[in-house]
N, C-alpha and C. Protein backbone atom coordinates (compact mmCIF):
# COMPACT_ATOMS: atom_id res chain seq x y z
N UNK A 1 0.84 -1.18 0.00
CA UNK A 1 0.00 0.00 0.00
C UNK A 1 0.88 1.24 0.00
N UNK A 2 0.26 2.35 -0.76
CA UNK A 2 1.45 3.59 -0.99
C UNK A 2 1.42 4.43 0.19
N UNK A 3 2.19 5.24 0.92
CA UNK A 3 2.46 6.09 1.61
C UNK A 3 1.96 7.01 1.61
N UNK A 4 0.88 7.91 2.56
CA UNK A 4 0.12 8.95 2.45
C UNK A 4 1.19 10.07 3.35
N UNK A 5 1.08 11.36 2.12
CA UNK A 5 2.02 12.09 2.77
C UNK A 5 0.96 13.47 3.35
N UNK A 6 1.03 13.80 4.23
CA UNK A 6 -0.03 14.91 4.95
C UNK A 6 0.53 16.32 4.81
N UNK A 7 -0.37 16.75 4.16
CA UNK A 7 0.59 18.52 3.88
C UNK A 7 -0.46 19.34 4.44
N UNK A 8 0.03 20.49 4.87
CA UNK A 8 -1.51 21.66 4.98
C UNK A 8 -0.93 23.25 3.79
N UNK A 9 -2.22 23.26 4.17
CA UNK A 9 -2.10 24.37 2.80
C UNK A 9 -1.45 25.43 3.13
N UNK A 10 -1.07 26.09 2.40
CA UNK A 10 -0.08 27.56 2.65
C UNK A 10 -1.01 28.88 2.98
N UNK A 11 -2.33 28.48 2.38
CA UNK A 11 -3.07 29.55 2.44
C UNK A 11 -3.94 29.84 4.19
N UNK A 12 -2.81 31.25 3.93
CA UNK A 12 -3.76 31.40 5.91
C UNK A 12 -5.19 30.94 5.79
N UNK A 13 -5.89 32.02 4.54
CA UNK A 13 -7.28 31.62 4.74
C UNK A 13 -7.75 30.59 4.75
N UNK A 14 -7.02 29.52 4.36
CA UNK A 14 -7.71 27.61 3.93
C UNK A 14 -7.34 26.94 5.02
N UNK A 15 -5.58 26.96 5.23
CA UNK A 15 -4.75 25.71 6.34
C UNK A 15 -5.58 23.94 5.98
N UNK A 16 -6.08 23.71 5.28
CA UNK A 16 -6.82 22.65 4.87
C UNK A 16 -5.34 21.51 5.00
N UNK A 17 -5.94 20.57 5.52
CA UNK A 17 -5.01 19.40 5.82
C UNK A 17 -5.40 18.42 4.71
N UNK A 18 -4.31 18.13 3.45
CA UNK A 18 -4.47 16.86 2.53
C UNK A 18 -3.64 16.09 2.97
N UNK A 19 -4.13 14.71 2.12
CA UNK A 19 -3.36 13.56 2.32
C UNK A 19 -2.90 13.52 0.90
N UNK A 20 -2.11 13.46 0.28
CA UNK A 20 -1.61 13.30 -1.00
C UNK A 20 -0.62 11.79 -1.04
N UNK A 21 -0.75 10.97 -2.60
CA UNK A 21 -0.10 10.19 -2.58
C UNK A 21 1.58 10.24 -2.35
N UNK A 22 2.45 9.44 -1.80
CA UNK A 22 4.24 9.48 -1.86
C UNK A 22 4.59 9.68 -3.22
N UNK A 23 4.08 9.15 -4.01
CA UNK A 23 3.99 9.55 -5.98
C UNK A 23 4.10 10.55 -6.22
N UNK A 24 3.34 11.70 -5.77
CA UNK A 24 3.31 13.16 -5.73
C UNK A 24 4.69 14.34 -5.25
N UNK A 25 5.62 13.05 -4.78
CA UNK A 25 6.83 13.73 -4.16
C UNK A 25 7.72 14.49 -5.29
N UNK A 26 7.71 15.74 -5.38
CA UNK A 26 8.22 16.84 -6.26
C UNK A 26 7.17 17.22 -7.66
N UNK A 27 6.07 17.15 -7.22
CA UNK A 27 5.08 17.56 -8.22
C UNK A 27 4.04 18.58 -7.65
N UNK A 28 3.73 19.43 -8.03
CA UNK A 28 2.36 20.19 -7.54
C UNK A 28 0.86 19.79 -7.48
N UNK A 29 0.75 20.20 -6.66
CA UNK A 29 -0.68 19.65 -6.36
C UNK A 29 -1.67 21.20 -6.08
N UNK A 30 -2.99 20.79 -6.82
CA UNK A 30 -3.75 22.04 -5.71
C UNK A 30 -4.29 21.34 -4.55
N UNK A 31 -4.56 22.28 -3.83
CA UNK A 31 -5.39 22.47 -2.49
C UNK A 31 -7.16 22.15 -3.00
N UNK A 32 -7.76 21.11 -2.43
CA UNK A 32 -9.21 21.14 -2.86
C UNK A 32 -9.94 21.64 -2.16
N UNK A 33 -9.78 22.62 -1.25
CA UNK A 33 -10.59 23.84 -0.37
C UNK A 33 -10.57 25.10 -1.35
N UNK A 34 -8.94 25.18 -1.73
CA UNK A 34 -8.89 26.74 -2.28
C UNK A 34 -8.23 26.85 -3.62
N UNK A 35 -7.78 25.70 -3.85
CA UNK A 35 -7.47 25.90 -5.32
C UNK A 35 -5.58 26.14 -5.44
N UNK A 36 -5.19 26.40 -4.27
CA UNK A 36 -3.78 26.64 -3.98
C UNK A 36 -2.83 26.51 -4.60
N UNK A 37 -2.01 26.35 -5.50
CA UNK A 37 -0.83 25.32 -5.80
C UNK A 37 0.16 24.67 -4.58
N UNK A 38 0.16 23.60 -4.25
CA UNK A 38 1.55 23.36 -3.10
C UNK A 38 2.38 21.91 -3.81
N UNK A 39 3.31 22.71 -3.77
CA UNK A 39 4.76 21.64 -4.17
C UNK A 39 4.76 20.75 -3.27
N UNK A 40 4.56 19.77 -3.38
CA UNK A 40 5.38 18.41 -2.59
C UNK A 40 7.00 18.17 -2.39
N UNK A 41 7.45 18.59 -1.41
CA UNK A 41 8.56 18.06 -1.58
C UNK A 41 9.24 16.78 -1.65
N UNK A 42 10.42 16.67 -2.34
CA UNK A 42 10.97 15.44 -3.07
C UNK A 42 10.93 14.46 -1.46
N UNK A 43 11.83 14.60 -0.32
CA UNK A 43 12.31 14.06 0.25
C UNK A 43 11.98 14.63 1.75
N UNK A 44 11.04 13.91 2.71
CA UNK A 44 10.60 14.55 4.36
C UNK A 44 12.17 14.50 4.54
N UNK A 45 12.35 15.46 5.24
CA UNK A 45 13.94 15.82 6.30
C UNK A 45 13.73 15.73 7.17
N UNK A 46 14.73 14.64 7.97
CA UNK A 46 14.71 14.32 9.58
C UNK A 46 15.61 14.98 10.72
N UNK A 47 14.70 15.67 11.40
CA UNK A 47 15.37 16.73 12.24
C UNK A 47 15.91 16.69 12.67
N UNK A 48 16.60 14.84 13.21
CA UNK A 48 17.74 14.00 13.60
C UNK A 48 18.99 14.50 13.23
N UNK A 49 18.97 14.44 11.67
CA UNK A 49 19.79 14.40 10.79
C UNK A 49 20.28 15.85 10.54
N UNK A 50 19.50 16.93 10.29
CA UNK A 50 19.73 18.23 10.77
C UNK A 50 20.53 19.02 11.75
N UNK A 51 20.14 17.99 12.91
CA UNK A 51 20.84 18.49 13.98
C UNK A 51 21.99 18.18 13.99
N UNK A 52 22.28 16.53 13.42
CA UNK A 52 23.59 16.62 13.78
C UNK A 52 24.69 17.21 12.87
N UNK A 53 23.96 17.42 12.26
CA UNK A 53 24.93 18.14 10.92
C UNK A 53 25.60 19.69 11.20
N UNK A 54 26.89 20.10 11.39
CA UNK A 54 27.23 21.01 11.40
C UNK A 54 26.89 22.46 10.21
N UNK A 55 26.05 23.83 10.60
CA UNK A 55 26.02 24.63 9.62
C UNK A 55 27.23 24.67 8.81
N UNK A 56 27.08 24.87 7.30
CA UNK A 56 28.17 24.90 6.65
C UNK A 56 28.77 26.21 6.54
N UNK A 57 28.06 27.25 6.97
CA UNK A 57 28.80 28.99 7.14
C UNK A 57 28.99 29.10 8.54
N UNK A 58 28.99 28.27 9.15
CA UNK A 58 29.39 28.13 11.21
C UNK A 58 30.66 28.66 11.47
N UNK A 59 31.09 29.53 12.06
CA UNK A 59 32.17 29.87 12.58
C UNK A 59 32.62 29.11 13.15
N UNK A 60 34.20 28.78 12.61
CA UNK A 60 35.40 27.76 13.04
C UNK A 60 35.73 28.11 14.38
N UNK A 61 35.61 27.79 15.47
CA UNK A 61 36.53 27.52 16.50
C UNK A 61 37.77 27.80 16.51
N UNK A 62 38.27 29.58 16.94
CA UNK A 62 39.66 29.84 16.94
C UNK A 62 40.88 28.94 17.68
């Protein structure tokens, strides 16, 4: 069974919560409240992984 990915809409006035297919990952979709356009992004980012990652413009340690 495919992966339902949960987005909410960009639009203050809507915030409408979809479920869109994992298929949809880097394609646009509208919003069926408001008509919206919202990009799916390619790949969820894990905040895990974020964190441990050093900024790459971080000031070096004199």
């Amino acid at each position: 069974m495919e992966e339902t990915i949960r987005i909410m809409c960009p639009n203050l006035l809507c915030r409408k919560v979809l479920g869109v297919p994992s298929s949809a990952r880097g394609k646009t979709v509208r919003c069926k409240g408001c008509s919206t356009a919202i990009r799916i992004p390619e790949k969820a980012t894990d905040p895990a992984d974020a964190a441990a990652k050093p900024a790459a413009n971080a000031k070096k340690p004199a």
